[in-house]
N, C-alpha and C. Protein backbone atom coordinates (compact mmCIF):
# COMPACT_ATOMS: atom_id res chain seq x y z
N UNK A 1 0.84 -1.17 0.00
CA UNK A 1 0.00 0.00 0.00
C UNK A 1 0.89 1.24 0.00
N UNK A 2 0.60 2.36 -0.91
CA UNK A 2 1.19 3.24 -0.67
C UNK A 2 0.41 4.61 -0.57
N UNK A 3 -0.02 4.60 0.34
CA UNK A 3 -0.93 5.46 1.25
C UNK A 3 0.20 6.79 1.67
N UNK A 4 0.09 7.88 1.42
CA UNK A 4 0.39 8.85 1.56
C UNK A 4 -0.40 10.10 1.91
N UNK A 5 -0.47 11.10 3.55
CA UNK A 5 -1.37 11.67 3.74
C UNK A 5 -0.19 13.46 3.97
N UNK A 6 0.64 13.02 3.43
CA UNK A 6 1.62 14.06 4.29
C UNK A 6 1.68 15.34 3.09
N UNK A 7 0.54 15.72 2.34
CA UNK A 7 0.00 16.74 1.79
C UNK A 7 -1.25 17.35 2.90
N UNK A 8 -1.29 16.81 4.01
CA UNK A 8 -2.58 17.38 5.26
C UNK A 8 -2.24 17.88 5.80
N UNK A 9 -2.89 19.25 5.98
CA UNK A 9 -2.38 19.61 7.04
C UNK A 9 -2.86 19.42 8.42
N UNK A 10 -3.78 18.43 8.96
CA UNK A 10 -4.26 18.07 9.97
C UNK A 10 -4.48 16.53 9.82
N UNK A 11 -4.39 15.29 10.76
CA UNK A 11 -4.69 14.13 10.55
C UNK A 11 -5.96 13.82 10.01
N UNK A 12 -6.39 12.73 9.28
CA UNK A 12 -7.50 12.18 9.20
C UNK A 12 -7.74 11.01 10.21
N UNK A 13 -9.14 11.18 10.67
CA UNK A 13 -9.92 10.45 11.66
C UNK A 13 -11.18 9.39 11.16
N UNK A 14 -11.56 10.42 9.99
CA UNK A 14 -12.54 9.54 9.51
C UNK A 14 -12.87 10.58 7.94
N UNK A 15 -13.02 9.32 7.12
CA UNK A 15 -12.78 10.23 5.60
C UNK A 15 -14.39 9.80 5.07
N UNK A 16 -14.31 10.71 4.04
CA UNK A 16 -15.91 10.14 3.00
C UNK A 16 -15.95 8.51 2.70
N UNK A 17 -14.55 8.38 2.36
CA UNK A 17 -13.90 6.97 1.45
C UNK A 17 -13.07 6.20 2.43
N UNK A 18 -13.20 4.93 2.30
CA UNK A 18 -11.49 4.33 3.25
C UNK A 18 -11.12 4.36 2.81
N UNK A 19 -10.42 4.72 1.13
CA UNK A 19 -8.64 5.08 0.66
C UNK A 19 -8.45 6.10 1.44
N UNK A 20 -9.38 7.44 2.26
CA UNK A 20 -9.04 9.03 2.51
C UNK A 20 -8.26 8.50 4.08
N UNK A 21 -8.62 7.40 4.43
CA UNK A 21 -8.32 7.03 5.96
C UNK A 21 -7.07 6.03 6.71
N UNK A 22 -7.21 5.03 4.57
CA UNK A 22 -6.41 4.06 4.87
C UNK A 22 -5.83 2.99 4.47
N UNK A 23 -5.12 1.94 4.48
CA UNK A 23 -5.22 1.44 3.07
C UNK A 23 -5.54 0.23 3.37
N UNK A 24 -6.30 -0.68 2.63
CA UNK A 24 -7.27 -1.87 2.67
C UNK A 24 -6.51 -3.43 1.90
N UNK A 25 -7.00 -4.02 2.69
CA UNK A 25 -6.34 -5.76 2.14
C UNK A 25 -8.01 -6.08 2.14
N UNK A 26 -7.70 -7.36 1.24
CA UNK A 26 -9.09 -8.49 0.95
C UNK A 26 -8.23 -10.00 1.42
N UNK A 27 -9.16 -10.37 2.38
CA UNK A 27 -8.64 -11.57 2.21
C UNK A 27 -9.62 -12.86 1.95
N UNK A 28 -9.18 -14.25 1.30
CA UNK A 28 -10.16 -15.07 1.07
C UNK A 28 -9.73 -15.87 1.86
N UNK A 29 -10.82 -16.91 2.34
CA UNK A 29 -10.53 -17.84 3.68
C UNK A 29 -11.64 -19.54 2.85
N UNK A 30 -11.42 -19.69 3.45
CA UNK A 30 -12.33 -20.77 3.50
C UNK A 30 -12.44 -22.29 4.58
N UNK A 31 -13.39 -22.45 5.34
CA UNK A 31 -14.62 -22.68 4.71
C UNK A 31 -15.44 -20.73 5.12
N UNK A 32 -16.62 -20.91 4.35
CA UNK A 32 -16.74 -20.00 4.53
C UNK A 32 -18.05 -20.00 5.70
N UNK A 33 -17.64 -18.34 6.09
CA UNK A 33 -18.41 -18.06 7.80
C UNK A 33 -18.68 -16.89 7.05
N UNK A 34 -20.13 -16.39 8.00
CA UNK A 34 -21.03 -15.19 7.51
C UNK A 34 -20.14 -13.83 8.67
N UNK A 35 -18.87 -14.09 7.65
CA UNK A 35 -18.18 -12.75 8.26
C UNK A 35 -18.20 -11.40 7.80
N UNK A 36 -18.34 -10.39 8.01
CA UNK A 36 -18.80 -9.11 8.01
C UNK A 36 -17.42 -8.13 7.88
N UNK A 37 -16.74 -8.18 8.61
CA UNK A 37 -15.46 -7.38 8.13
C UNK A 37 -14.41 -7.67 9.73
N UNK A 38 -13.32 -7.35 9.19
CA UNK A 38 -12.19 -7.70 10.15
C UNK A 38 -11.49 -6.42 9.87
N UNK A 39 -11.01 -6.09 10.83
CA UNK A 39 -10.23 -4.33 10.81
C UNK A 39 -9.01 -4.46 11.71
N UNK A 40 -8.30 -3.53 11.65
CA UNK A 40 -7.61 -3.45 13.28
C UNK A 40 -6.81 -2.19 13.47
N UNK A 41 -6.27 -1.88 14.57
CA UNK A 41 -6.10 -1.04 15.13
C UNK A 41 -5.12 -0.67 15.94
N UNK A 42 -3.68 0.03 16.07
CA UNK A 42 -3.01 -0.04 17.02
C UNK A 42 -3.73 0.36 18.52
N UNK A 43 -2.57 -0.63 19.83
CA UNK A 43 -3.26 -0.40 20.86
C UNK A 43 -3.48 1.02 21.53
N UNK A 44 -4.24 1.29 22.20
CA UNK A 44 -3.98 2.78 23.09
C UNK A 44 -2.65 2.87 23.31
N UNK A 45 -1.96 1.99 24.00
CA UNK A 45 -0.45 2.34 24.91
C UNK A 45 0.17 2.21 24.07
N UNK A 46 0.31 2.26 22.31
CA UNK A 46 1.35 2.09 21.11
C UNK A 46 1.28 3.61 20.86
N UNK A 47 0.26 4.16 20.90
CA UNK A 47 -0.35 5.86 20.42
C UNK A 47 0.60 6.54 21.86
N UNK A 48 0.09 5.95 23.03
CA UNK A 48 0.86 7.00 24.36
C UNK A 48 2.07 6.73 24.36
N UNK A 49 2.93 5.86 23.85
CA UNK A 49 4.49 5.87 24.01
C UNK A 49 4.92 6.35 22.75
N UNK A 50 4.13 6.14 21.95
CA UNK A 50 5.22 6.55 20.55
C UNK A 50 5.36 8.23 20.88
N UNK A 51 3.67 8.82 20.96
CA UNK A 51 3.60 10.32 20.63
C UNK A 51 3.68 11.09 21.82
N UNK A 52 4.45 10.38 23.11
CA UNK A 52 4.12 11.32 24.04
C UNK A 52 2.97 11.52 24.69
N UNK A 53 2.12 10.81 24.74
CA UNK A 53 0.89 10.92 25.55
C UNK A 53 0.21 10.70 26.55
N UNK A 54 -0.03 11.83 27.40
CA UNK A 54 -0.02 11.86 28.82
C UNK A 54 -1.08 10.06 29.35
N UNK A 55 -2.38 9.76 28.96
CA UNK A 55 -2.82 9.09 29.01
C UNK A 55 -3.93 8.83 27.95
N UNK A 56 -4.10 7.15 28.11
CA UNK A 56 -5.44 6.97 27.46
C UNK A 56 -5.95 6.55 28.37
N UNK A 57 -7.90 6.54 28.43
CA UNK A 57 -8.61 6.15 29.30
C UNK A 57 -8.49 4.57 29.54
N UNK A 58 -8.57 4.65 30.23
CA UNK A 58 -8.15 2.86 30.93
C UNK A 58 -9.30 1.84 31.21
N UNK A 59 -8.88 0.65 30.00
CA UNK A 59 -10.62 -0.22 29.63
C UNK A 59 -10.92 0.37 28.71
N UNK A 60 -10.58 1.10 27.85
CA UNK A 60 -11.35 1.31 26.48
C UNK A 60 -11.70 0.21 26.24
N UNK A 61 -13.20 0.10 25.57
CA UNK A 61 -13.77 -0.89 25.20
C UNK A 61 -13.02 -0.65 23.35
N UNK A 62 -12.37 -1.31 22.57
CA UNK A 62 -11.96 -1.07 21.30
C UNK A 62 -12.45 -1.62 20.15
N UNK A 63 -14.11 -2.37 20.86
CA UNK A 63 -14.73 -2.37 19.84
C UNK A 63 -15.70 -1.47 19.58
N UNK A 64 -15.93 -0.42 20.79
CA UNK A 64 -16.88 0.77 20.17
C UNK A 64 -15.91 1.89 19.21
N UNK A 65 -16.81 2.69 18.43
CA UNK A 65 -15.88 3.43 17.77
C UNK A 65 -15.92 5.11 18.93
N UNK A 66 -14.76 4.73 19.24
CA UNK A 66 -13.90 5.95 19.64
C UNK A 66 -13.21 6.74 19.12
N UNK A 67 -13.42 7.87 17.98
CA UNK A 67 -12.87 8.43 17.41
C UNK A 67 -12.09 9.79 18.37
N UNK A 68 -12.01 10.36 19.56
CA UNK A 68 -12.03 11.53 19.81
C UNK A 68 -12.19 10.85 21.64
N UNK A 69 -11.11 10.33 22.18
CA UNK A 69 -11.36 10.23 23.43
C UNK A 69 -10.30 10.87 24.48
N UNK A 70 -10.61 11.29 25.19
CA UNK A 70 -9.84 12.27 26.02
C UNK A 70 -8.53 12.12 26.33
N UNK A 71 -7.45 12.17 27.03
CA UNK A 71 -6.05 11.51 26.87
C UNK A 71 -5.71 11.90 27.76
N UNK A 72 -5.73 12.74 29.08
CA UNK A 72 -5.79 12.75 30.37
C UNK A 72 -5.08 14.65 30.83
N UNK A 73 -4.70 15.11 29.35
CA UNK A 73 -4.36 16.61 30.32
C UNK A 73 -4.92 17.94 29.69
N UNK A 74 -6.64 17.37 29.77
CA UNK A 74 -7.29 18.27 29.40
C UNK A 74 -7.77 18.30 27.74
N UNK A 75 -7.04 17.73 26.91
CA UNK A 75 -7.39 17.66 25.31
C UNK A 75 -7.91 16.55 25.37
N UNK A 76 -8.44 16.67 23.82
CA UNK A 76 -9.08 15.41 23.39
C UNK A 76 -7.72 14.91 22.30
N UNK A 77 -7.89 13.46 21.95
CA UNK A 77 -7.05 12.83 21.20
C UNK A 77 -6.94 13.85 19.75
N UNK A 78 -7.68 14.24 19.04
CA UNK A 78 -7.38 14.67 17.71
C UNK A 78 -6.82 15.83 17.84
N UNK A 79 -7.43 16.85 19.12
CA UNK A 79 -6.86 18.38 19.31
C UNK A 79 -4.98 18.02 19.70
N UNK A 80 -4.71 16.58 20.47
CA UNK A 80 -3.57 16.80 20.27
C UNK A 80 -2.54 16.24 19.76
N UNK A 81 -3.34 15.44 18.56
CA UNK A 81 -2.79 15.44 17.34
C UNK A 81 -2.47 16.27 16.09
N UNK A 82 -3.73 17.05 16.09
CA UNK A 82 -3.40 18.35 15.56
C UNK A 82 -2.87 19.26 15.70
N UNK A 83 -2.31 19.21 16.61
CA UNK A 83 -1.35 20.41 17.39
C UNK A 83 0.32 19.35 17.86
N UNK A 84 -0.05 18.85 17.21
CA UNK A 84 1.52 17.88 17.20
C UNK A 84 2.71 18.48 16.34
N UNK A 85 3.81 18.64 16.89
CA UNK A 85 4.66 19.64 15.81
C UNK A 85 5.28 18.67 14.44
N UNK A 86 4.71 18.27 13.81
CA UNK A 86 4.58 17.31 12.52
C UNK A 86 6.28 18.15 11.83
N UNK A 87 6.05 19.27 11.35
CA UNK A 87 6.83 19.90 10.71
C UNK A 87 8.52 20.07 11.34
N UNK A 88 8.36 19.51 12.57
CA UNK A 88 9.79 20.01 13.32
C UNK A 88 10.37 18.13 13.03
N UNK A 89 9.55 17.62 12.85
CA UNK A 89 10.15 16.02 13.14
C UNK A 89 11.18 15.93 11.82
N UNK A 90 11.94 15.27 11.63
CA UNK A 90 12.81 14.59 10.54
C UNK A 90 12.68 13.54 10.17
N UNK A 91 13.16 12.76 8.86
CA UNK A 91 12.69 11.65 8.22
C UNK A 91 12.91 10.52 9.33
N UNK A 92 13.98 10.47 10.34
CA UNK A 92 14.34 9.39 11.18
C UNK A 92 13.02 9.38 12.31
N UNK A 93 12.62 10.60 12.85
CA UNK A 93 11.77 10.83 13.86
C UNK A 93 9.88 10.17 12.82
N UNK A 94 10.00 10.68 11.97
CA UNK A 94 8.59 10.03 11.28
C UNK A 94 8.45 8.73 11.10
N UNK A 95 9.74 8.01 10.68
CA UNK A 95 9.78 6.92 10.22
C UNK A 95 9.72 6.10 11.66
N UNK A 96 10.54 6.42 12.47
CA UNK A 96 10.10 5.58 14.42
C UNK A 96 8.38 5.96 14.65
N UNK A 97 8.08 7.26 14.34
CA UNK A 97 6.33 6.74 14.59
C UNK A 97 5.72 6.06 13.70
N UNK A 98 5.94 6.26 12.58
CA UNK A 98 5.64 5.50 11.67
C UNK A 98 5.68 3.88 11.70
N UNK A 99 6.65 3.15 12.42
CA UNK A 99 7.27 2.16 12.33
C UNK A 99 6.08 1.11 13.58
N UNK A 100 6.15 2.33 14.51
CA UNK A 100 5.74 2.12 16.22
C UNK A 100 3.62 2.10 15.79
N UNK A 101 3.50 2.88 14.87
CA UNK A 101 1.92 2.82 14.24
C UNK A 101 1.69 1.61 13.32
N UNK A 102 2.18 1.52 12.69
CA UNK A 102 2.36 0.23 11.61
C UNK A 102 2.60 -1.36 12.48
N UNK A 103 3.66 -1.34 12.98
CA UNK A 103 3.73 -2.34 13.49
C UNK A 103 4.12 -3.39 14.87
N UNK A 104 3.29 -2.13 15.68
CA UNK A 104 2.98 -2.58 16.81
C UNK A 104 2.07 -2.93 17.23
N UNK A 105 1.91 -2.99 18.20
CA UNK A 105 0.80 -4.08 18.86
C UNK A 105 -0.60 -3.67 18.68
N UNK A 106 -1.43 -4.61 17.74
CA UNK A 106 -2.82 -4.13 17.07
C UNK A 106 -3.74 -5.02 17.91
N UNK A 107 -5.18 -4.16 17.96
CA UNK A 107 -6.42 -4.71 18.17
C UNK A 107 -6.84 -4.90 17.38
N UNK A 108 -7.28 -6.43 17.04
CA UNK A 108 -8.23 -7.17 16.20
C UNK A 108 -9.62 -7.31 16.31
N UNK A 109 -10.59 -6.59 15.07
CA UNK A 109 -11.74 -6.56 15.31
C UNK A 109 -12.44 -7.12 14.44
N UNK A 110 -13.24 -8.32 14.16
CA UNK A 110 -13.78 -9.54 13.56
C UNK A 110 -15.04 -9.17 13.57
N UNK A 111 -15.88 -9.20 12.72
CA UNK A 111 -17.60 -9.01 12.94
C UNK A 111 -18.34 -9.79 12.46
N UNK A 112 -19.34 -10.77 12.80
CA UNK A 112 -20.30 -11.54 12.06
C UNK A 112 -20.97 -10.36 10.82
N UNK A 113 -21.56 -11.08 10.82
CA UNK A 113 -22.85 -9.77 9.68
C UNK A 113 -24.00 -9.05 10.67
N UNK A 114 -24.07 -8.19 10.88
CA UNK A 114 -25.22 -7.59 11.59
C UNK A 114 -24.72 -7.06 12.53
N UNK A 115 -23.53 -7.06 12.93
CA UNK A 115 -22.50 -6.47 13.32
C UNK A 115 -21.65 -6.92 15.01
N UNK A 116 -22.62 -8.38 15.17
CA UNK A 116 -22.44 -8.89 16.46
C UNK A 116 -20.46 -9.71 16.18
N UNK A 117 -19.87 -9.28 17.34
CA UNK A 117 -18.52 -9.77 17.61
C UNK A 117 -18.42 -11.07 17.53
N UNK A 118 -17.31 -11.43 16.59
CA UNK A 118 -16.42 -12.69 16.86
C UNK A 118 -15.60 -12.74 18.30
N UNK A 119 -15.71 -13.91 18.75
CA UNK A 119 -14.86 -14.06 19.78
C UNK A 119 -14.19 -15.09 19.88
């Protein structure tokens, strides 16, 4: 995938399209199960160590959608992402968050059809 957002000047959270958000795999399995979609997600504590972040709320449930949840010093998650000094970082400093977002420790989210959880 070569997903490129670094013409923004603010993160995306949630786009019209999922190319605007992200970039997508298909996978085929078989036998087949009335599966609905599989997603995933880095963990809260991959977001608070990479970027500096005072806290995430503790027990996030990570199968509701939480777009915008508080982070413990007064902001919400996107206000302080958006106010992240993006422009001061260097290719070595992007590429460690980059690295620490990509391929660290993800939440896996599985859905029947109708939107009830795999477990």
């Amino acid at each position: 995938c070569d997903y490129d957002s670094t013409d923004r000047p603010n993160g995306t959270y949630s786009g019209w399209a999922a190319n605007d958000e992200m970039c997508q795999a298909f996978i085929n399995y078989h036998p087949r199960v009335e599966l609905a979609l599989c997603r995933s997600s880095p963990q809260p504590w991959v977001f608070k160590k990479a970027y500096g972040i005072e806290s995430f709320p503790q027990g996030m449930d990570l199968f509701d959608y939480i777009f915008d949840p508080e982070i413990g010093d007064g902001r919400k998650y996107q206000e302080f992402m958006n106010s992240y000094p993006w422009h001061e970082l260097n290719s070595t400093a992007l590429a460690t968050l980059n690295n620490a977002t990509v391929y660290g420790d993800h939440h896996i989210k599985c859905q029947y059809n109708y939107g009830v959880k795999m477990r």
